[in-house]
N, C-alpha and C. Protein backbone atom coordinates (compact mmCIF):
# COMPACT_ATOMS: atom_id res chain seq x y z
N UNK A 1 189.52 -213.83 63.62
CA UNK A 1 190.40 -213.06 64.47
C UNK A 1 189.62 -211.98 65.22
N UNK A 2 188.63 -211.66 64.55
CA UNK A 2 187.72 -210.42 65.29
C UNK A 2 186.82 -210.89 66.43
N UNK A 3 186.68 -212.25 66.89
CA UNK A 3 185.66 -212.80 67.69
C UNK A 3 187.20 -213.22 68.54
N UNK A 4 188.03 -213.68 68.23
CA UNK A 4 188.67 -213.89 68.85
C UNK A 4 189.19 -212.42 69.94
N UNK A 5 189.67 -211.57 68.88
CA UNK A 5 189.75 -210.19 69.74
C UNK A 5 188.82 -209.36 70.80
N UNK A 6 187.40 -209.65 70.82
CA UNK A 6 186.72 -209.21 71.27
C UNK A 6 186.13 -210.14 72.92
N UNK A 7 187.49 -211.33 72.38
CA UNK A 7 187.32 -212.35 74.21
C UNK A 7 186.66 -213.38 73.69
N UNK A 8 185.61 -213.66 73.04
CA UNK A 8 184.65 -214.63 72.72
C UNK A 8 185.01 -216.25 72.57
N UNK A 9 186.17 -216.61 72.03
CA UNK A 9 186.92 -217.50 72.04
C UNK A 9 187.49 -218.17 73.01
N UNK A 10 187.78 -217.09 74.33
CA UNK A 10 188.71 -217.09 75.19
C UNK A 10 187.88 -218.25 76.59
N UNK A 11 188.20 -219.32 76.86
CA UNK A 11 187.35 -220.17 77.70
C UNK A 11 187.35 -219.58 79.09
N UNK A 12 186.03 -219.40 79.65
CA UNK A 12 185.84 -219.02 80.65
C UNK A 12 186.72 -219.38 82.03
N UNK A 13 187.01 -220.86 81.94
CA UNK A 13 188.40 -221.51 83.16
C UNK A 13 189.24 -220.57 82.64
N UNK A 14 189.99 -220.34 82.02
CA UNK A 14 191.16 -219.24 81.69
C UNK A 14 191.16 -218.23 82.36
N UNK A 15 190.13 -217.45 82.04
CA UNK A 15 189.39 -216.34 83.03
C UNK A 15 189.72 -216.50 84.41
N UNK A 16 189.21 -217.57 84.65
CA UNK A 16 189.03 -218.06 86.40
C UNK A 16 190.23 -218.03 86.57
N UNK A 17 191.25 -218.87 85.90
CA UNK A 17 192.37 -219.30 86.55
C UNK A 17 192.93 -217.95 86.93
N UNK A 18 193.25 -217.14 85.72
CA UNK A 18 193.81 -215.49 86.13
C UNK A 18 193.63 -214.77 87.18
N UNK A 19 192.24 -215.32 87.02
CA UNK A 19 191.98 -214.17 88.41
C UNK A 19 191.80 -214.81 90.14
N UNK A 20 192.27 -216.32 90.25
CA UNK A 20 192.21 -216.97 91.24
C UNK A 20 193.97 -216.36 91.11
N UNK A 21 194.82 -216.41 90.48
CA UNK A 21 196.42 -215.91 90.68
C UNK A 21 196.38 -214.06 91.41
N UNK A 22 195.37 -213.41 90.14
CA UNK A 22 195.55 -212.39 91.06
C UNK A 22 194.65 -212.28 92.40
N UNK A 23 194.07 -213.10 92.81
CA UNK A 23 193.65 -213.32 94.44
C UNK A 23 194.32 -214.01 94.71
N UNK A 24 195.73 -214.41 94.73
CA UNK A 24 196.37 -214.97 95.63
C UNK A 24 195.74 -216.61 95.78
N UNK A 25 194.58 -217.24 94.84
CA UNK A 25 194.71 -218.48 95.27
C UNK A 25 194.93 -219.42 94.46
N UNK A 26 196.20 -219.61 94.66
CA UNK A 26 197.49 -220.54 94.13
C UNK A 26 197.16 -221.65 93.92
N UNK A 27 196.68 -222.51 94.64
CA UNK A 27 196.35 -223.96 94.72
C UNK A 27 195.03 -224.27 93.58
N UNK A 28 194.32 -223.35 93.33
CA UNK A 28 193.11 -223.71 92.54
C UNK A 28 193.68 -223.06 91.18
N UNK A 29 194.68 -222.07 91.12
CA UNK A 29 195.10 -221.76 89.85
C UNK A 29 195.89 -222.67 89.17
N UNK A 30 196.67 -223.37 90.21
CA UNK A 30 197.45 -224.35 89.67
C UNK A 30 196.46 -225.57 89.33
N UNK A 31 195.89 -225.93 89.40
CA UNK A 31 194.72 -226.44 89.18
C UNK A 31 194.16 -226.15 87.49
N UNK A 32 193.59 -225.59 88.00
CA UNK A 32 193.33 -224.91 86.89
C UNK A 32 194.09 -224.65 85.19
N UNK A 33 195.29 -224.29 85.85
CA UNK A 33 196.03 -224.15 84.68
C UNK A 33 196.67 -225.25 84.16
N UNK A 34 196.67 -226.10 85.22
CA UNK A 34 197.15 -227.90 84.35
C UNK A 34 195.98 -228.20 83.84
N UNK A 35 194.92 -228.10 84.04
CA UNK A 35 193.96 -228.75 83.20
C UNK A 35 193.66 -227.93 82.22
N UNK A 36 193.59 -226.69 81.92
CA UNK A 36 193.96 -226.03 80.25
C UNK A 36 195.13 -226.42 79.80
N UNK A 37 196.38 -227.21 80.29
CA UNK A 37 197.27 -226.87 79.21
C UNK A 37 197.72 -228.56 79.07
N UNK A 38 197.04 -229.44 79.76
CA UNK A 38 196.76 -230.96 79.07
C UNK A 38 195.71 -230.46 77.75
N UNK A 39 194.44 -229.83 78.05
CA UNK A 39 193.30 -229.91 77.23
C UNK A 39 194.04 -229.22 75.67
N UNK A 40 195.25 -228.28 76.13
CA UNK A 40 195.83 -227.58 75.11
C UNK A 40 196.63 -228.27 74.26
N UNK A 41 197.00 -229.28 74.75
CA UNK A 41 198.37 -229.87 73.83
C UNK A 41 198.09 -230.41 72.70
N UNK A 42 197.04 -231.13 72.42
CA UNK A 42 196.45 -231.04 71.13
C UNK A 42 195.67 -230.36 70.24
N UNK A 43 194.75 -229.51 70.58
CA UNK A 43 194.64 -228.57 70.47
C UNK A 43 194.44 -227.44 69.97
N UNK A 44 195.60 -227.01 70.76
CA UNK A 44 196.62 -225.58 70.71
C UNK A 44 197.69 -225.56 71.00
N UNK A 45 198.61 -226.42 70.78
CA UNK A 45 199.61 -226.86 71.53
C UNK A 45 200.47 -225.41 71.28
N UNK A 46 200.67 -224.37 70.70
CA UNK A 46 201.29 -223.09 71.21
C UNK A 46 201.07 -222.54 72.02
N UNK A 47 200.26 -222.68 72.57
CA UNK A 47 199.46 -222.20 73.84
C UNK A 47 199.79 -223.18 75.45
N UNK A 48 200.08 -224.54 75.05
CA UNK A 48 200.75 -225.49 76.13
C UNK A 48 201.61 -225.06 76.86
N UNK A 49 202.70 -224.31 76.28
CA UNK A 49 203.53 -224.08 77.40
C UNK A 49 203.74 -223.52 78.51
N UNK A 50 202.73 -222.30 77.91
CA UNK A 50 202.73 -220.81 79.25
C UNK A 50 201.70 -221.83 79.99
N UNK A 51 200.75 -221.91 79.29
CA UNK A 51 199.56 -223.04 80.12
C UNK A 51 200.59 -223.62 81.69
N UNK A 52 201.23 -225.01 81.35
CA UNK A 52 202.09 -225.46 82.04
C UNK A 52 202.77 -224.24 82.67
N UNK A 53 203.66 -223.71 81.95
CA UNK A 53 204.32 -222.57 82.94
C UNK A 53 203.72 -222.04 83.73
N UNK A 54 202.44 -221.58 83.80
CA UNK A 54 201.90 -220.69 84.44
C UNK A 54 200.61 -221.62 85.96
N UNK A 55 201.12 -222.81 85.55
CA UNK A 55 200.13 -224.11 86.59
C UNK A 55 201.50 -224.51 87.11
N UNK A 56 202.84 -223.90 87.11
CA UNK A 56 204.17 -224.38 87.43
C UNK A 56 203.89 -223.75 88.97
N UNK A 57 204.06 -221.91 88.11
CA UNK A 57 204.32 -220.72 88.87
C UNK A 57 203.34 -221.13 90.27
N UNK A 58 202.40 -220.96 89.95
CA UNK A 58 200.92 -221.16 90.88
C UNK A 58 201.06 -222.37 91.58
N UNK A 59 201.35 -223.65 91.67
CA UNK A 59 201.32 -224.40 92.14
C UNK A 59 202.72 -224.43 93.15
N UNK A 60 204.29 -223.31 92.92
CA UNK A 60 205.19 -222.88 93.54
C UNK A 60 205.01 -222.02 94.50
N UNK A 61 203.87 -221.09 94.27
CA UNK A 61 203.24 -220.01 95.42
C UNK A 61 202.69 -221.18 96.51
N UNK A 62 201.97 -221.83 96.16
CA UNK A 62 200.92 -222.84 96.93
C UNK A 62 201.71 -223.51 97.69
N UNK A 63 203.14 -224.07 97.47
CA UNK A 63 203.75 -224.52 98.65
C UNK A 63 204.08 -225.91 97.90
N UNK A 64 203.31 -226.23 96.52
CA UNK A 64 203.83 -227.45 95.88
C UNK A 64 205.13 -227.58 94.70
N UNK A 65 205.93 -227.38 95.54
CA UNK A 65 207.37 -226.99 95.08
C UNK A 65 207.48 -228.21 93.64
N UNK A 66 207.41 -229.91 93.97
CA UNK A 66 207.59 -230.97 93.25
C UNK A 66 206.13 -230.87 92.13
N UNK A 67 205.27 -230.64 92.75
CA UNK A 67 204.58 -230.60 91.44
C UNK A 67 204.83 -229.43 90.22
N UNK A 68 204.96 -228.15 91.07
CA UNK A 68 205.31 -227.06 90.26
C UNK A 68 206.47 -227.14 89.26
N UNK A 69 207.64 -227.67 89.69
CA UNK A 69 208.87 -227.62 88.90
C UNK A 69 208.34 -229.02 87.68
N UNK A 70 207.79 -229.97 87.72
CA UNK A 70 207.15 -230.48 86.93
C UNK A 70 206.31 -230.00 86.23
N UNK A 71 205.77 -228.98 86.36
CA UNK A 71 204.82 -228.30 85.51
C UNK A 71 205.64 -227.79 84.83
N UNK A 72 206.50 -226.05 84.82
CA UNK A 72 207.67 -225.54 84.63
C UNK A 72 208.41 -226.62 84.16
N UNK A 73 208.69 -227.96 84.02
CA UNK A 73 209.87 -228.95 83.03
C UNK A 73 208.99 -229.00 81.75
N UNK A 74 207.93 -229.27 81.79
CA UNK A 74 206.73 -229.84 80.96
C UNK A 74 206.52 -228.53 79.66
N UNK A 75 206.44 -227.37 80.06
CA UNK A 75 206.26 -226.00 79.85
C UNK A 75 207.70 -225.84 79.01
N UNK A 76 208.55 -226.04 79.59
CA UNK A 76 209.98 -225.84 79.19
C UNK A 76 210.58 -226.26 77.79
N UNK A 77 210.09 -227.51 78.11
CA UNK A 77 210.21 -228.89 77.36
C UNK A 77 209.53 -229.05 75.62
N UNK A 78 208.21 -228.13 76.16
CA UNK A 78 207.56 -227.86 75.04
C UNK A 78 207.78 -227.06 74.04
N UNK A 79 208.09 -226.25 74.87
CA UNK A 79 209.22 -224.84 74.06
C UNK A 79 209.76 -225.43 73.38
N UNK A 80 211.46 -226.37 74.12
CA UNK A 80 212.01 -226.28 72.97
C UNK A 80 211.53 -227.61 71.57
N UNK A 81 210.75 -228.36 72.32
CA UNK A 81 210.39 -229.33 71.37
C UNK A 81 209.49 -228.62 69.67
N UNK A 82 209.37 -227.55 70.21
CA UNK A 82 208.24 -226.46 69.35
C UNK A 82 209.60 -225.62 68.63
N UNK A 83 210.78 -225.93 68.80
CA UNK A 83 211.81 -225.40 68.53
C UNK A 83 211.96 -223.68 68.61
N UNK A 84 210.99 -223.65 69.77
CA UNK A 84 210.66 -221.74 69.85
C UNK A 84 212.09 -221.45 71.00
N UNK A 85 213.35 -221.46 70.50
CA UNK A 85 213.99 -221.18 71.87
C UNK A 85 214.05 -219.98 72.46
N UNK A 86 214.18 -219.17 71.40
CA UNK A 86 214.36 -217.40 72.09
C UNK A 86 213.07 -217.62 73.10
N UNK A 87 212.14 -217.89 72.89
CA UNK A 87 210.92 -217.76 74.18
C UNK A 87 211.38 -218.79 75.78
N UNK A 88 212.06 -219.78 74.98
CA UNK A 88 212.52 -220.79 75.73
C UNK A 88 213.15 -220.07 77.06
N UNK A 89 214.19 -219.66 76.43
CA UNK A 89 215.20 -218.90 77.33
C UNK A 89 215.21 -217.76 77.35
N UNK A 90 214.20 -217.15 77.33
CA UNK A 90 213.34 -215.79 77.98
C UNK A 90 212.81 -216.01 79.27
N UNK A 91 211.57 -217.23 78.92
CA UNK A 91 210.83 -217.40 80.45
C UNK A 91 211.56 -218.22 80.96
N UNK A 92 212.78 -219.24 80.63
CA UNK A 92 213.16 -220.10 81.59
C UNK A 92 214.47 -219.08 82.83
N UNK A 93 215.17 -217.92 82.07
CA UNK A 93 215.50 -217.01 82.73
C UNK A 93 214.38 -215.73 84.00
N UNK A 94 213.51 -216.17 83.25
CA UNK A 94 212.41 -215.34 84.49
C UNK A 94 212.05 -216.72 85.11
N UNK A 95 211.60 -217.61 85.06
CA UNK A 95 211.67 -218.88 86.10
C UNK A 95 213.12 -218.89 87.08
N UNK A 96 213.89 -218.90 86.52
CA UNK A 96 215.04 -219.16 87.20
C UNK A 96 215.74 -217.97 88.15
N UNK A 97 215.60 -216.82 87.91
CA UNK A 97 215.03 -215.44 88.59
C UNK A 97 214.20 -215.98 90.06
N UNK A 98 212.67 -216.24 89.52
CA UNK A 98 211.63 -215.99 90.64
C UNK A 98 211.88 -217.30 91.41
N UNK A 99 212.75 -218.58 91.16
CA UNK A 99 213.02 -219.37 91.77
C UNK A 99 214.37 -219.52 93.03
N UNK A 100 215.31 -218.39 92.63
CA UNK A 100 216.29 -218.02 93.52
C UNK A 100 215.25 -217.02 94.43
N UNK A 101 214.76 -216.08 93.79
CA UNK A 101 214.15 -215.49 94.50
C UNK A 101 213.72 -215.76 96.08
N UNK A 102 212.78 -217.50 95.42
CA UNK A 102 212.34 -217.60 96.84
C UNK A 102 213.25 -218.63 97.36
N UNK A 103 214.58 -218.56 96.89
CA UNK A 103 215.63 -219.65 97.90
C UNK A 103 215.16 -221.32 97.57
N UNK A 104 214.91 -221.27 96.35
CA UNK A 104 214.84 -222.42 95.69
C UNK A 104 215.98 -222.80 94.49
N UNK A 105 217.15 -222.59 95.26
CA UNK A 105 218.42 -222.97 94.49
C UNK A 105 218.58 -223.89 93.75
N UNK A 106 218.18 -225.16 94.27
CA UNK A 106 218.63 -226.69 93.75
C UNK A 106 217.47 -226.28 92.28
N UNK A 107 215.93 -226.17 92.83
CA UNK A 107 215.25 -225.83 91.55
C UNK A 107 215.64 -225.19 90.35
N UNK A 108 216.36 -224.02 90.57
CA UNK A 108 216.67 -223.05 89.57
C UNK A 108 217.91 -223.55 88.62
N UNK A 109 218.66 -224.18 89.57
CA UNK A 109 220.00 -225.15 88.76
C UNK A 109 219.06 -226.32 87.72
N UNK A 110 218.17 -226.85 88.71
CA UNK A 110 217.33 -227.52 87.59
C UNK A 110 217.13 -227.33 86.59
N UNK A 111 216.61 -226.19 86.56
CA UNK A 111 216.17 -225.32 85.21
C UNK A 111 217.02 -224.62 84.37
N UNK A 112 218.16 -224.07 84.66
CA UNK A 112 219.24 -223.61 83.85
C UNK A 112 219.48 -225.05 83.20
N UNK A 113 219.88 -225.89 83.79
CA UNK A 113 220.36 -227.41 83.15
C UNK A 113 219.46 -227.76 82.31
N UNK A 114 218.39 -227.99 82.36
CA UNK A 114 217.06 -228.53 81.37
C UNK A 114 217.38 -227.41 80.12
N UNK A 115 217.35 -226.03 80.43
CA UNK A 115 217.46 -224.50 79.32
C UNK A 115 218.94 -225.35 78.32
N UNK A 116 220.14 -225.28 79.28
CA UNK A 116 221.63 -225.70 78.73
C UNK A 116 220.98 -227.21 77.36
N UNK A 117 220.50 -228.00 78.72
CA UNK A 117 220.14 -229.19 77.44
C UNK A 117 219.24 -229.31 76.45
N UNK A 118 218.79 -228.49 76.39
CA UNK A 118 217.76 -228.03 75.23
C UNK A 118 217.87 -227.19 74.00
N UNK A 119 219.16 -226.40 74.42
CA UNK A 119 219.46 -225.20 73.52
C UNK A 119 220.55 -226.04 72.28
N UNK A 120 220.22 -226.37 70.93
CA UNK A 120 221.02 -226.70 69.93
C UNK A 120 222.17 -225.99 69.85
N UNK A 121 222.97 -226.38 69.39
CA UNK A 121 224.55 -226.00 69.35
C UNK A 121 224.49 -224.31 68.90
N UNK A 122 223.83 -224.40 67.43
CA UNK A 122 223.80 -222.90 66.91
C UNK A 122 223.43 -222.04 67.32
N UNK A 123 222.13 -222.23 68.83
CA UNK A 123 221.47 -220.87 69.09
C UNK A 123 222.82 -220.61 70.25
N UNK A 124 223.15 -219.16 70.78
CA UNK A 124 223.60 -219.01 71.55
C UNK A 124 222.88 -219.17 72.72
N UNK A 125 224.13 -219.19 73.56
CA UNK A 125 223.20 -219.66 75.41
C UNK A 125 222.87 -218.24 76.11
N UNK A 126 222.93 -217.07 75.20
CA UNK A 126 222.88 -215.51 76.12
C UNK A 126 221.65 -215.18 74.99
N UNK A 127 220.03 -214.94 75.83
CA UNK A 127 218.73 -214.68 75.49
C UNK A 127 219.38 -213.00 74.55
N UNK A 128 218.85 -212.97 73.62
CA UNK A 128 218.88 -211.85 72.75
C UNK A 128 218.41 -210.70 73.18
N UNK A 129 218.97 -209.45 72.96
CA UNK A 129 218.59 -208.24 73.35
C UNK A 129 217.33 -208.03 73.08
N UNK A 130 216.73 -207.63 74.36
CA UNK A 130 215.45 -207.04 74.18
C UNK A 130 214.98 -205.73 73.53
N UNK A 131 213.85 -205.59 72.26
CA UNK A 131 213.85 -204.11 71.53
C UNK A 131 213.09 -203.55 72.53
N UNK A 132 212.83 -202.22 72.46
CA UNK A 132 212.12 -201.45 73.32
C UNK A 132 210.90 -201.64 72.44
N UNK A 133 209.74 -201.64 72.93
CA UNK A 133 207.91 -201.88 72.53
C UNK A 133 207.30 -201.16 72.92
N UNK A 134 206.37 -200.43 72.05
CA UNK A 134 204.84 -199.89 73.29
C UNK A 134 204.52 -200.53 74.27
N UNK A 135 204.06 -199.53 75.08
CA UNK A 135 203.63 -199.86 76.48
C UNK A 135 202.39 -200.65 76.25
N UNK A 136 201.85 -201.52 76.91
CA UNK A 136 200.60 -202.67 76.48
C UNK A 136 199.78 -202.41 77.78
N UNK A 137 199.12 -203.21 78.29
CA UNK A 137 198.13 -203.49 79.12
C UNK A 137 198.79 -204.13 80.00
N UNK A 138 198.83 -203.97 81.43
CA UNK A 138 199.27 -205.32 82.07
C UNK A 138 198.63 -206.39 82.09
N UNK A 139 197.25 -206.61 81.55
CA UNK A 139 196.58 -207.77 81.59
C UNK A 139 195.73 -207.88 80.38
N UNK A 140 195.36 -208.81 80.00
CA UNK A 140 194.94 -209.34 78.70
C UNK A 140 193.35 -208.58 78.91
N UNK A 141 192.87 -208.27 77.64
CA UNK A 141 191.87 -207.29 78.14
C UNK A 141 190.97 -208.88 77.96
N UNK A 142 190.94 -210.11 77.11
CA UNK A 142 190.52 -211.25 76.82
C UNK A 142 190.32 -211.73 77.96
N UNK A 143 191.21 -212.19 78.46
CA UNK A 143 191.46 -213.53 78.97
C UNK A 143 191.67 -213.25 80.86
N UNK A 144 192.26 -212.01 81.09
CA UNK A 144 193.11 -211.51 82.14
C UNK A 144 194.29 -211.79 82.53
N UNK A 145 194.91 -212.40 81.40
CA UNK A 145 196.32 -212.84 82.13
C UNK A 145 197.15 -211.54 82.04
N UNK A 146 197.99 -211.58 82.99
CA UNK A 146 199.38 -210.82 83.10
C UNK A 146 200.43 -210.48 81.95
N UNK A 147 200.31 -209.48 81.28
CA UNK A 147 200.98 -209.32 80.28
C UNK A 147 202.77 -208.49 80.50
N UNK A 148 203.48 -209.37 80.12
CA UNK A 148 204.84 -208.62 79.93
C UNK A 148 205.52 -208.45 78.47
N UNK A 149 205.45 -207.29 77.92
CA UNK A 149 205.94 -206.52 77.02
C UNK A 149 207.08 -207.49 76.61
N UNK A 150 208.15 -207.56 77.62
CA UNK A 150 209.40 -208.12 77.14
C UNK A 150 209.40 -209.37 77.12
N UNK A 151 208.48 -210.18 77.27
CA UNK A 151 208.14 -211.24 76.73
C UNK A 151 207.29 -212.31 76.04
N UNK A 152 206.83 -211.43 75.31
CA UNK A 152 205.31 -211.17 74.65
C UNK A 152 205.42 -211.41 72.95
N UNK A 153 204.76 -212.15 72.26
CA UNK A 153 205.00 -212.17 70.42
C UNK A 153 204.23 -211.11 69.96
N UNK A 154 205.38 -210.64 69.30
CA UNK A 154 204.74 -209.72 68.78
C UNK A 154 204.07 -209.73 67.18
N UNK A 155 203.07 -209.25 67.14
CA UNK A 155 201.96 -209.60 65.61
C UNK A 155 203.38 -208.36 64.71
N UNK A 156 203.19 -206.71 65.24
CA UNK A 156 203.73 -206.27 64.17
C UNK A 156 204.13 -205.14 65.30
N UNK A 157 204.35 -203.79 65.10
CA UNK A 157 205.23 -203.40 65.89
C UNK A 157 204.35 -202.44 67.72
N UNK A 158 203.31 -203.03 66.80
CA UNK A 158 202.33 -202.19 68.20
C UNK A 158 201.29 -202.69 68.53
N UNK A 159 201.18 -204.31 68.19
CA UNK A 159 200.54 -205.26 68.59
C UNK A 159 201.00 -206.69 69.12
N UNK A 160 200.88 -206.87 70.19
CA UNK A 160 201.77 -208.36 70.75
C UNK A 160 199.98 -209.35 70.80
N UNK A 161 200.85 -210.69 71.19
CA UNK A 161 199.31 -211.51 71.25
C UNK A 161 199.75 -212.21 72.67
N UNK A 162 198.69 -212.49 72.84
CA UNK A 162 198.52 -212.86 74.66
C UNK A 162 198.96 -214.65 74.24
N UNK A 163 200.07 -214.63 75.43
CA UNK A 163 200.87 -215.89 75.20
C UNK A 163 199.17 -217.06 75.57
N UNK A 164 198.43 -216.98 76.55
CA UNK A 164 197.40 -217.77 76.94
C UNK A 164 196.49 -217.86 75.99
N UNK A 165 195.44 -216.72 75.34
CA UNK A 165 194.44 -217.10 74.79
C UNK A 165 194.70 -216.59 73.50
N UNK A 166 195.78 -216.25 72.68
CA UNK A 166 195.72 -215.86 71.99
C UNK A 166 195.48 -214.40 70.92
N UNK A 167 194.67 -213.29 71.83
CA UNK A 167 193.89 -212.29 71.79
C UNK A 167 195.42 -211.09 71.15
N UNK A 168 195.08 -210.72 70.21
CA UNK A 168 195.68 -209.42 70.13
C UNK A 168 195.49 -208.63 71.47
N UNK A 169 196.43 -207.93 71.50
CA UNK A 169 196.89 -206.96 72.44
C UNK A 169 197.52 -205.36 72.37
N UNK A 170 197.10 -204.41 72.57
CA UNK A 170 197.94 -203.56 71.94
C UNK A 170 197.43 -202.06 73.30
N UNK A 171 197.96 -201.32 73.46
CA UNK A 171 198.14 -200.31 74.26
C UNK A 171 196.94 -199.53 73.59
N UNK A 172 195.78 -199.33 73.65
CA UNK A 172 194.63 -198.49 73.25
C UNK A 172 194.48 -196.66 73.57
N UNK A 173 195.41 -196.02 74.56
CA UNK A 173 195.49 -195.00 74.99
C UNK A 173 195.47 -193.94 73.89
């Protein structure tokens, strides 16, 4: 866990991909991030989904609407097959958000429907209240991905782990 924390673990494409998203270039991130999160599914397959999710997102900036929402099903899919739903329908509600957003209606119905058919009878269909958390890093000090607090696992109450590479995370200030 200590080599892991210190980045060492963390594959250099990961790296790349992050930081081709925060330069704005979409098309090679999406790229990128499908080919970590095929290489992930066996693996690391906890790590598959954001993988996919995040080669969804990127490949939706890029203008590849049909490949993206295939990425984002794949991502989705894994969730709940991993029977993780609270995460399920965390990010499939921030997908479905940034997909109205950009006037991708029919998409976002997509995705509520895939969330609806996925969710077992017992879990409820309304994502659970969010606790309030320390403030974190916005980006993985590992890996560089984009970190959000409110949707983030948390190790214990002032440490979350980076949905991508794994890396503890925690607000150092």
């Amino acid at each position: 866990m200590l080599r892991r924390a210190m980045g060492q673990d963390v594959p250099p494409i990961l790296r790349q991909a992050n930081q081709m998203m925060e330069d704005g270039n979409y098309a090679s991130a999406a790229s990128a991030f499908h080919q970590l999160a095929q290489g992930a599914e066996n693996r690391f397959p906890q790590r598959a989904p954001f993988l996919y999710i995040e080669a969804g997102r990127a490949a939706i900036l890029s203008g590849q609407t049909k490949t993206g929402m295939s990425h984002l099903r794949r991502g989705l899919t894994l969730l709940a097959d991993q029977r993780r739903y609270p995460r399920m329908q965390m990010l499939g509600g921030r997908i479905v958000h940034e997909l109205r957003e950009r006037n991708l209606n029919a998409e976002a119905e997509e995705i509520e429907n895939l969330l609806k058919g996925n969710l077992p009878r017992e879990v409820s269909a309304q994502p659970a209240a969010v606790e309030k958390r320390p403030t974190l890093p916005t980006h993985c000090p590992s890996c560089g991905a984009a970190i959000k607090p409110d949707e983030a696992e948390w190790l214990d109450e002032i440490t979350a782990e980076c949905s991508y590479c794994g890396s503890p995370v925690r607000n150092e200030a």
